[in-house]
Protein backbone atom coordinates (compact mmCIF):
# COMPACT_ATOMS: atom_id res chain seq x y z
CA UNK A 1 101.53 89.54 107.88
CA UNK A 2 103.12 86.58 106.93
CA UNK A 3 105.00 88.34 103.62
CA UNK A 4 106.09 90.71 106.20
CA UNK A 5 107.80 88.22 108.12
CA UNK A 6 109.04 86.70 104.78
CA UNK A 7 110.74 89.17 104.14
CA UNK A 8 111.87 90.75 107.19
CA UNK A 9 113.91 87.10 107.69
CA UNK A 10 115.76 87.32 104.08
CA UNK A 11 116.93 90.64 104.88
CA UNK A 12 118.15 89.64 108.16
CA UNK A 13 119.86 86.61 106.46
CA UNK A 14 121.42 88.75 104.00
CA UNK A 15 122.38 91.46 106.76
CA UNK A 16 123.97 88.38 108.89
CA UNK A 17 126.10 87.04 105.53
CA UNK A 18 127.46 90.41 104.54
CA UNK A 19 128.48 90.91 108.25
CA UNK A 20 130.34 87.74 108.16
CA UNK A 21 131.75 88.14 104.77
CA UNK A 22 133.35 91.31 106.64
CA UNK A 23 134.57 89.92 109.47
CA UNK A 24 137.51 92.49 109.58
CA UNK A 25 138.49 94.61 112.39
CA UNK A 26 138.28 98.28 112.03
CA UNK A 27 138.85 101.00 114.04
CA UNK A 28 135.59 102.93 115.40
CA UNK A 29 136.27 106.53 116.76
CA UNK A 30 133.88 107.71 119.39
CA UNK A 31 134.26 111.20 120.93
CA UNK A 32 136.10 110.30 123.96
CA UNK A 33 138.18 107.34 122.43
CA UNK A 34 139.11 104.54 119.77
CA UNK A 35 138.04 101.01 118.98
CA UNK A 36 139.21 97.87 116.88
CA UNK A 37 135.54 96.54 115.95
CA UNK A 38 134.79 93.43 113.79
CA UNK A 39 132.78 95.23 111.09
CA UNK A 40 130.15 92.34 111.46
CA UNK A 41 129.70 93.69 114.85
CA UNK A 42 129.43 97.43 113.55
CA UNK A 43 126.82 95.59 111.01
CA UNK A 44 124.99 93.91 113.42
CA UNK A 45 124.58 96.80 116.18
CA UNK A 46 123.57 98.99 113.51
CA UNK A 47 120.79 97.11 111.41
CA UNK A 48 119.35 96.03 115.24
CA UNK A 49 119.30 99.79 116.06
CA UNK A 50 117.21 100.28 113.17
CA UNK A 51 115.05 97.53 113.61
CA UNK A 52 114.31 98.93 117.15
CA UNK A 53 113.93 102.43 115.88
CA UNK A 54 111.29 101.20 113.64
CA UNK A 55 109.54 98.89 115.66
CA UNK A 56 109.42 101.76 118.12
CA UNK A 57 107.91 103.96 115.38
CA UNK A 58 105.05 101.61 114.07
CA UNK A 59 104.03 100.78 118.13
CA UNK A 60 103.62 104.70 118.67
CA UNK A 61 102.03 104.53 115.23
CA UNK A 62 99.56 102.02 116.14
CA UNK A 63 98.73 103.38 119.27
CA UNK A 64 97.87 107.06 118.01
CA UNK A 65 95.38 105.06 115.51
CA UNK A 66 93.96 103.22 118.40
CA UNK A 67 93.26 106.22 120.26
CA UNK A 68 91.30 107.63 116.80
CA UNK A 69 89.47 104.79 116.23
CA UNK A 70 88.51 105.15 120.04
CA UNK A 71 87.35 108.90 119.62
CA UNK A 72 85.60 107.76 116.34
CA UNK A 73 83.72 104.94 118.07
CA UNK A 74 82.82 107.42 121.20
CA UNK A 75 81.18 109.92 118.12
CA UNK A 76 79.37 107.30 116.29
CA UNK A 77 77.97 106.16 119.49
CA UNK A 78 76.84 109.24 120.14
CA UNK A 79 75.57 110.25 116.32
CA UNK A 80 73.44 106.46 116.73
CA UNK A 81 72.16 107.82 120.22
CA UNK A 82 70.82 111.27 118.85
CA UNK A 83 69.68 109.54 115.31
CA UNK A 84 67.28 107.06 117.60
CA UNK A 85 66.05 109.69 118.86
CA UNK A 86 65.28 111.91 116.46
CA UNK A 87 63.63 108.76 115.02
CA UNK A 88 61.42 108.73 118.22
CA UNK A 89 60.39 112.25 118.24
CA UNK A 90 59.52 111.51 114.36
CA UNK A 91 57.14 108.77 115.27
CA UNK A 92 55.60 110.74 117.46
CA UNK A 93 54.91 113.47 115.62
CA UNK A 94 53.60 111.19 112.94
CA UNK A 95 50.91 109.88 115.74
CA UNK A 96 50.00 113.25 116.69
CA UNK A 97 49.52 113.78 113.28
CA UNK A 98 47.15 110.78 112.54
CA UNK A 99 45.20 111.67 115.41
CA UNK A 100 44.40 115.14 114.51
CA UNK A 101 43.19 114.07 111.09
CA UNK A 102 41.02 111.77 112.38
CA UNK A 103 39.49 114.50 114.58
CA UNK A 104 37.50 117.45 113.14
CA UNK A 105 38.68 120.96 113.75
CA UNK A 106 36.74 123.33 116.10
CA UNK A 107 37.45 126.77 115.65
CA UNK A 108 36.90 129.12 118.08
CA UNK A 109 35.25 132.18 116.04
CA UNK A 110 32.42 131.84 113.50
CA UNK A 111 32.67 131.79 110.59
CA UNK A 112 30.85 134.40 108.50
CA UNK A 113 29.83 134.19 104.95
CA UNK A 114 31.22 136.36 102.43
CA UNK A 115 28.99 137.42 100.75
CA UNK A 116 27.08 138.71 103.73
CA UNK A 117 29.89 141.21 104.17
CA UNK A 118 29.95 142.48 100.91
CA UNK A 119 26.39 143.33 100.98
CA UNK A 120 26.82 145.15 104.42
């Protein structure tokens, strides 16, 4: 952040000397009529349009990646919901499981030797 700002105040001082170092007046032509301008004026409006422009971009920027990280957060939440209880139906399954283990299996029809059967 801070080499940002650095930086962003050495071009503006550099912007500010070459618009004083041409300090002339020139003549700006919009559609509907003519101007004398200092060109540091010209230099000035300009670079501040940009600036805005740009600033203008990165906020619009910033706030599409807000809304994503938002949408993101929403889905994880809701990932971390379902995972805990998947988890929970897991554990339970694993008690059920336990408990019939520890409890011997009836069945309902005998059970007839084989042999018995082959001799019939």
């Amino acid at each position: 952040m801070q080499k940002n700002l650095i930086i962003t105040l050495l071009f503006s001082i550099f912007i500010a000397l070459f618009a004083i170092l041409n300090a002339s007046a020139v003549p700006i032509n919009f559609i509907f009529a003519t101007v004398d301008i200092s060109v540091a004026l010209v230099i000035l409006i300009s670079a501040s349009i940009g600036a805005i422009i740009l600033y203008s971009m990165g906020a619009i920027s910033k706030i599409k990646a807000r809304k994503t990280i938002k949408e993101k957060d929403k889905v994880i939440e809701t990932l971390n919901q379902e995972l805990n209880e998947l988890k929970l139906v897991k554990a339970n399954m694993e008690v059920e499981m336990m408990h019939s283990k520890e409890q011997p299996t009836q069945y309902n029809t005998p059970i007839i030797n084989q042999e018995e059967e082959i001799h019939e």
